[in-house]
Protein backbone atom coordinates (compact mmCIF):
# COMPACT_ATOMS: atom_id res chain seq x y z
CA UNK A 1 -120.30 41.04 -69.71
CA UNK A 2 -123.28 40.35 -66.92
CA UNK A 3 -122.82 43.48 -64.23
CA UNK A 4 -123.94 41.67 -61.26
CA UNK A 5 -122.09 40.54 -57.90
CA UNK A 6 -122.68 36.67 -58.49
CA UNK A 7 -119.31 35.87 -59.05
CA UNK A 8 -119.38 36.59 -55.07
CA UNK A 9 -121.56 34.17 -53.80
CA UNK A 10 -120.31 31.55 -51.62
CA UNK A 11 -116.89 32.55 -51.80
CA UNK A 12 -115.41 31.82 -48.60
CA UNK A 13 -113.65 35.36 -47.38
CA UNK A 14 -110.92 35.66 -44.27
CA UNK A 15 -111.45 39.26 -42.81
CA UNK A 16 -108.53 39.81 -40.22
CA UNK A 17 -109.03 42.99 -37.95
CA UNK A 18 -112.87 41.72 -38.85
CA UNK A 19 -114.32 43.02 -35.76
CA UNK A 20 -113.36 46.63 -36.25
CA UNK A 21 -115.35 49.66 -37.80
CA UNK A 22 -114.44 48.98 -41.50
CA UNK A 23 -113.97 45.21 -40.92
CA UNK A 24 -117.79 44.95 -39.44
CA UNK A 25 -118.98 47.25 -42.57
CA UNK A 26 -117.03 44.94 -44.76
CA UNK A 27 -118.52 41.57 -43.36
CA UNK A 28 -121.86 42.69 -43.82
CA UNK A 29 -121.52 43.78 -47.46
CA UNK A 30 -119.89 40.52 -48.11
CA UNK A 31 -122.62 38.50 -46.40
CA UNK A 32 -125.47 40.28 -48.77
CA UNK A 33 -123.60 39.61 -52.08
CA UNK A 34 -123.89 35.97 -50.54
CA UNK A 35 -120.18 35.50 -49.57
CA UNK A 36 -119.57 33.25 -46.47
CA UNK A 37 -117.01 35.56 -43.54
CA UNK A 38 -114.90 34.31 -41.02
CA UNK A 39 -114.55 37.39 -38.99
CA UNK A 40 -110.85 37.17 -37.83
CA UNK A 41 -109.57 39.14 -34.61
CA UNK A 42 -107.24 38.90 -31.79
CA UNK A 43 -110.49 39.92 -29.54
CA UNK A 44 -112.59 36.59 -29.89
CA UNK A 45 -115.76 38.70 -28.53
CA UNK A 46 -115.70 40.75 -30.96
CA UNK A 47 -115.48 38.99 -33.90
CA UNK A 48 -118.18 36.37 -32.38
CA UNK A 49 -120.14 39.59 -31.44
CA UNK A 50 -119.82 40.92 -35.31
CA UNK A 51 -120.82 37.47 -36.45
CA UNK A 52 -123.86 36.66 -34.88
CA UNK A 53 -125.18 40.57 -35.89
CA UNK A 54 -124.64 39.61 -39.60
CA UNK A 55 -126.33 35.93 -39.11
CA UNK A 56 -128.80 37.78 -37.76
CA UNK A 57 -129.88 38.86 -41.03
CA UNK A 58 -127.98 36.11 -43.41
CA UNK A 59 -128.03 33.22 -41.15
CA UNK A 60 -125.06 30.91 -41.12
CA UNK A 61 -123.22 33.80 -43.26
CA UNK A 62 -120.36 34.39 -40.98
CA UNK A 63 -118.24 32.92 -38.00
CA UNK A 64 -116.27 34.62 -35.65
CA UNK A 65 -112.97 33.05 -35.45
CA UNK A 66 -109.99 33.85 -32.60
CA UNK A 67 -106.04 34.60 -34.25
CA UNK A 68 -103.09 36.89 -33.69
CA UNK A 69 -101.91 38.37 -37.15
CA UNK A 70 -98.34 38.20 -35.51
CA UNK A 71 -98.38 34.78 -34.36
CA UNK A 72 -98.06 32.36 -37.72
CA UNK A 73 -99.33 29.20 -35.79
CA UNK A 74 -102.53 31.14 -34.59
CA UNK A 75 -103.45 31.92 -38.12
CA UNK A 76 -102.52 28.29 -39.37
CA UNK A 77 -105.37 27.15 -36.13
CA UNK A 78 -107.49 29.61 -37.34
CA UNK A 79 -107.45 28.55 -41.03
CA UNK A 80 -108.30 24.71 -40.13
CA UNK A 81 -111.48 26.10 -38.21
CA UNK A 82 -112.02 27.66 -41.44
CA UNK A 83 -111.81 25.00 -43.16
CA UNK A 84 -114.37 22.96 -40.68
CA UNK A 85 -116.53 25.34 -41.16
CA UNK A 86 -116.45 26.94 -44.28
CA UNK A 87 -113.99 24.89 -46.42
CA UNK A 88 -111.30 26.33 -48.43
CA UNK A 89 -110.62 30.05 -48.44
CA UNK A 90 -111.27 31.96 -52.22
CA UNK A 91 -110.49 35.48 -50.40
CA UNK A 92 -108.33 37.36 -47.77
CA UNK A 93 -108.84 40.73 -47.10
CA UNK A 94 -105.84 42.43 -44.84
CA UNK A 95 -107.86 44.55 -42.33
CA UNK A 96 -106.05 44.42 -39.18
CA UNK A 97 -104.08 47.25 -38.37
CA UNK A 98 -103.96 50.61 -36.73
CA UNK A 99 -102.05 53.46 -34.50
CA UNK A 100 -101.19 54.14 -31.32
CA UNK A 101 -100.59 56.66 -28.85
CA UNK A 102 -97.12 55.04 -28.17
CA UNK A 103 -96.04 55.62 -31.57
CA UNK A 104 -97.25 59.09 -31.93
CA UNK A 105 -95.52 62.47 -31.53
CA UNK A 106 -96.54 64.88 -29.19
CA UNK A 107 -95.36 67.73 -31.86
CA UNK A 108 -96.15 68.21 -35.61
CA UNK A 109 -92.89 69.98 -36.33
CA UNK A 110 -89.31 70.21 -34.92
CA UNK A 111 -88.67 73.98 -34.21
CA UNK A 112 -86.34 76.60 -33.10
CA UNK A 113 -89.19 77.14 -30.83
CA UNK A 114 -89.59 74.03 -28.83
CA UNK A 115 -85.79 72.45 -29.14
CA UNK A 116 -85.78 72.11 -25.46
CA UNK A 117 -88.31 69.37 -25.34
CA UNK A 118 -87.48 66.78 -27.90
CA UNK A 119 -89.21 64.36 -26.45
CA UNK A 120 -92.28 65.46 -27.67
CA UNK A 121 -91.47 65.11 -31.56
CA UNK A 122 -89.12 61.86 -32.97
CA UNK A 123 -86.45 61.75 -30.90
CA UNK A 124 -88.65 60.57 -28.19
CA UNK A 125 -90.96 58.27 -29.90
CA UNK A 126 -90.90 55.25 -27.96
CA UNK A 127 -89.34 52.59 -30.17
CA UNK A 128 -91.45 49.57 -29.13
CA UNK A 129 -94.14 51.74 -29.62
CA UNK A 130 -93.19 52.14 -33.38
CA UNK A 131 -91.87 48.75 -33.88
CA UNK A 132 -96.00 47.30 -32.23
CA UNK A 133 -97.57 50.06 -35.23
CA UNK A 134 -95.14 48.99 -37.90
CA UNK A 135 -95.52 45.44 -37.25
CA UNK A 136 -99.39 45.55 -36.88
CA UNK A 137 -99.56 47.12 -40.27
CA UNK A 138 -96.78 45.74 -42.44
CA UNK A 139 -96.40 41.39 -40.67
CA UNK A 140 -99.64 41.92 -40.05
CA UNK A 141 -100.59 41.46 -43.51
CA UNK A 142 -97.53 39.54 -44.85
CA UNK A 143 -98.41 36.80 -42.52
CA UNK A 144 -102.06 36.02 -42.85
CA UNK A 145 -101.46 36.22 -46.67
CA UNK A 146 -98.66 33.59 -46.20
CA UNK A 147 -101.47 31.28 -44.57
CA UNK A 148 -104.20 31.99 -46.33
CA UNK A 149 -103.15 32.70 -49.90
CA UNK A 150 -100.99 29.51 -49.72
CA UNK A 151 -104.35 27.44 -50.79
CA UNK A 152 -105.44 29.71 -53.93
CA UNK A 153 -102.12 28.78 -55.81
CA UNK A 154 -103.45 27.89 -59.07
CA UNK A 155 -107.07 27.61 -57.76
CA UNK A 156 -107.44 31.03 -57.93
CA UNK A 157 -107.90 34.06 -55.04
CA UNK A 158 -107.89 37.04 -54.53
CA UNK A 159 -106.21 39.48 -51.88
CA UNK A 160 -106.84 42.62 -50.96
CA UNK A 161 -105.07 44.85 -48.46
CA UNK A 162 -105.98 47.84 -46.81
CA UNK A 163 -103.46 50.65 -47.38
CA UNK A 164 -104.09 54.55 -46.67
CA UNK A 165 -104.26 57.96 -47.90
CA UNK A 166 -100.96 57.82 -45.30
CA UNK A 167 -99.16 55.76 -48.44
CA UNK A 168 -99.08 59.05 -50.45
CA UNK A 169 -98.25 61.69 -48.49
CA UNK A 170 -97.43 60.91 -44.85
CA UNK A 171 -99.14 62.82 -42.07
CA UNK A 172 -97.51 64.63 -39.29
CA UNK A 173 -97.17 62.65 -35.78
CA UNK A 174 -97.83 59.15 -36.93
CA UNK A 175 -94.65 58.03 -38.70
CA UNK A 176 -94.78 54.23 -38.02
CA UNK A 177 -98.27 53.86 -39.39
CA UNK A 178 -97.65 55.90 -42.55
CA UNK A 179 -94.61 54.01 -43.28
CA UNK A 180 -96.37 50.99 -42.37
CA UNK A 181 -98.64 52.11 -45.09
CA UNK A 182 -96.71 52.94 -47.73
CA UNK A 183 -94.76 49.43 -47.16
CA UNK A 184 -98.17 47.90 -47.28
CA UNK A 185 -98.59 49.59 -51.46
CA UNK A 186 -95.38 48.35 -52.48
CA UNK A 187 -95.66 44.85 -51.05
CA UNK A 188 -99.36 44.73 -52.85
CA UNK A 189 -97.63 45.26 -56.07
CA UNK A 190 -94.82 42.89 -55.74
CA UNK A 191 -97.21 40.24 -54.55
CA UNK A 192 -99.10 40.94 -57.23
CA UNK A 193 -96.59 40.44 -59.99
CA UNK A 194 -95.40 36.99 -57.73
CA UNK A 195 -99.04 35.29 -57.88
CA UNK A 196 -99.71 36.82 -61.44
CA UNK A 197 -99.44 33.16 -63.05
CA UNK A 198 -101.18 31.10 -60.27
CA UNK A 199 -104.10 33.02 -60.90
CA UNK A 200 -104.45 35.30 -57.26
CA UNK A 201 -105.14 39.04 -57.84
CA UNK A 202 -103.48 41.14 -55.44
CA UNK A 203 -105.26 44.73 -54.97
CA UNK A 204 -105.60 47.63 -51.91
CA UNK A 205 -107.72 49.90 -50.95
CA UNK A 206 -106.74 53.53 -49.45
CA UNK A 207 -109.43 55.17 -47.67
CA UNK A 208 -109.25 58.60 -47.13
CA UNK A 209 -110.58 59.49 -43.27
CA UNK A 210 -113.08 57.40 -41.53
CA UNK A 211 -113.64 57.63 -37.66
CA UNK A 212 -112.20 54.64 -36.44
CA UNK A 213 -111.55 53.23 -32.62
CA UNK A 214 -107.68 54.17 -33.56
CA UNK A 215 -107.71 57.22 -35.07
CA UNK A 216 -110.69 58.42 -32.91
CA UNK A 217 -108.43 60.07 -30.37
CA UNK A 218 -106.38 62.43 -32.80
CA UNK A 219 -109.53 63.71 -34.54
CA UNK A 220 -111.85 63.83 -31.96
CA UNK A 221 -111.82 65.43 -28.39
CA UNK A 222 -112.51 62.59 -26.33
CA UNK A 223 -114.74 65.23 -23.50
CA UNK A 224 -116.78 67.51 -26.13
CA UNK A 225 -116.80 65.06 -28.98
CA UNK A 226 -116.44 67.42 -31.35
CA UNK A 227 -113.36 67.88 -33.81
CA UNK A 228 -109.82 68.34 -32.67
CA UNK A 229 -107.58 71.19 -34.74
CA UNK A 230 -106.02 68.44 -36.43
CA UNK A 231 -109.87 66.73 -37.55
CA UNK A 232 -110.79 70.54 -38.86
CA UNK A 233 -107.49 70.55 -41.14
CA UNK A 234 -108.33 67.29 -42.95
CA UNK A 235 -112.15 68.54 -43.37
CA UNK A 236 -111.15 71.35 -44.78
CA UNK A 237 -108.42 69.38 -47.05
CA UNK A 238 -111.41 66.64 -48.11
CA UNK A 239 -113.06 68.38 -50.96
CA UNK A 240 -115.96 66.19 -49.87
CA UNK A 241 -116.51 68.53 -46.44
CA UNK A 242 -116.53 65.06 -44.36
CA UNK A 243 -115.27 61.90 -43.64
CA UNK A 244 -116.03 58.73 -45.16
CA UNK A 245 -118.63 56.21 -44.06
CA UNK A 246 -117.10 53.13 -43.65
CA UNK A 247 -120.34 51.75 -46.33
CA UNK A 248 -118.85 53.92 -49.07
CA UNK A 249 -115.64 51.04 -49.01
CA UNK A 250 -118.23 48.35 -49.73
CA UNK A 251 -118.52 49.21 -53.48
CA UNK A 252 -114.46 49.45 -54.20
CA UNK A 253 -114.08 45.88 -52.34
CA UNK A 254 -116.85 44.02 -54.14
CA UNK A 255 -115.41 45.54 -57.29
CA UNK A 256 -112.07 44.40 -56.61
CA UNK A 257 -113.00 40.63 -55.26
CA UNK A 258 -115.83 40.26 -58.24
CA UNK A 259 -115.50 38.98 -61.63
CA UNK A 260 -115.68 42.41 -63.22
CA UNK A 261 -112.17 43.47 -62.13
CA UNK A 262 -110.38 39.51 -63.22
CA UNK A 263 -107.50 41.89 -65.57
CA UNK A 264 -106.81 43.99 -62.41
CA UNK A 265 -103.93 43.21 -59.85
CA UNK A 266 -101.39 45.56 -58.52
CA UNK A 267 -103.44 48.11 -58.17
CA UNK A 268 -104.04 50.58 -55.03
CA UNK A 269 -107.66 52.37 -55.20
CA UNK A 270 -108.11 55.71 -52.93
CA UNK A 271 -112.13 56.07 -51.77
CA UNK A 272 -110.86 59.08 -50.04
CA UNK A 273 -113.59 62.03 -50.81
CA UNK A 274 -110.97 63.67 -53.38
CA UNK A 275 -108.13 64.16 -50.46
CA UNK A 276 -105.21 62.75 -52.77
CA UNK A 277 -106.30 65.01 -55.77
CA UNK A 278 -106.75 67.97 -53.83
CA UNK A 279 -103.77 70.22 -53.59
CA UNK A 280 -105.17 72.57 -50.79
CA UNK A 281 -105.49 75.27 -53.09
């Protein structure tokens, strides 16, 4: 077998969530293995902004193009601009998603100690809070795959979704993003098994910790910039001694979309700097 990225080049590739940390590290790693990126996002700007930085370097590469990952009839506008532009779709990568303060608890445990304030643990979660994270995370993929993976039946695509190092073990405070999460692992495994004989390859990736615009404010404090308690626990827990760059996802997706992985579906890969393996001990 030929080790090389070719089987990339000129695939068309959907990126929702495209003009985020990860999705911008994404579309550029895409654009030099010669893929073509439409750069999806609910913030037009910023997918137009993230698209004319990558043409900047591999002109006519990459579009920006406006959808909501909730809204099915956005997605089906967005995949006939697509289509204008780019022409059929060969792969969708799931990258929109993320927390919120609204859906986070105050408190990492319910104590003896502070039972005269739940409000600050579950019992005062807001619920729309939870129900915006959940959705973000979990409809937020199943939709954009219903529009865009509709079109590789029998063709031939591939899907990836982004899952996290939440999908193992979940974290303290942020219960509708780690079940988001874990829903997002077992729907990439019964997808997978669905599209097995119309020839689309269904695959995640977990990343461990990256700073990203929504995790920013648990990790980091927001007047000193340096790490929060909570950012010094998962250093220390990250064999590694750091978090991820969002480059180091670049090699795990190109793996996963190329030629060299064609037997693999079903599969969820952590890049997480040995978190999952370590047992803090």
């Amino acid at each position: 077998m030929k080790i090389s990225n070719e089987s990339i080049k000129d695939k068309v590739c959907v990126i929702t969530g495209g003009g985020g940390v990860i999705g911008k590290s994404f579309s550029a790693g895409l654009a030099e293995a010669g893929a073509k990126i439409a750069i999806v996002d609910y913030n037009k700007a910023n997918g137009d902004a993230a698209a004319a930085k990558i043409n900047e370097r591999f002109p006519a590469s990459a579009i920006g193009v406006y959808a909501n990952v909730l809204d099915k009839n956005s997605l089906i506008e967005a995949k006939k601009h697509i289509h204008d532009q780019f022409g059929k779709i060969d792969v969708l990568i799931n990258g929109a998603g993320g927390n919120a303060p609204t859906a986070t608890t105050q408190l990492e445990f319910l104590s003896n100690d502070n039972l005269n304030d739940l409000s600050k643990g579950f019992f005062g979660l807001d619920l729309e809070g939870f129900r915006s994270v959940f959705d973000l995370n979990f409809l937020g993929t199943v939709l954009p795959t219903m529009v865009f993976a509709e079109e590789m039946a029998g063709r031939g695509g591939v899907v990836i979704n982004i899952s996290s190092m939440n999908s193992y073990r979940p974290l303290t405070k942020i219960p509708a993003y780690s079940a988001a999460k874990a829903s997002i692992n077992n729907l990439t495994e019964w997808l997978a098994v669905h599209f097995a004989k119309v020839n689309i390859r269904v695959n995640a990736i977990a990343p461990g910790f990256f700073l990203t615009d929504q995790n920013r404010f648990l990790l980091t404090d927001k007047e000193t910039g340096k790490l929060t308690a909570r950012g010094e626990r998962i250093i220390s827990n990250t064999p590694m001694g750091r978090f991820g760059e969002p480059d180091e996802l670049i090699g795990t997706l190109l793996y996963l979309i190329s030629d060299l992985s064609k037997f693999v579906t079903g599969v969820v890969i952590p890049v997480d700097g040995g978190f999952n393996a370590y047992s803090g001990v």
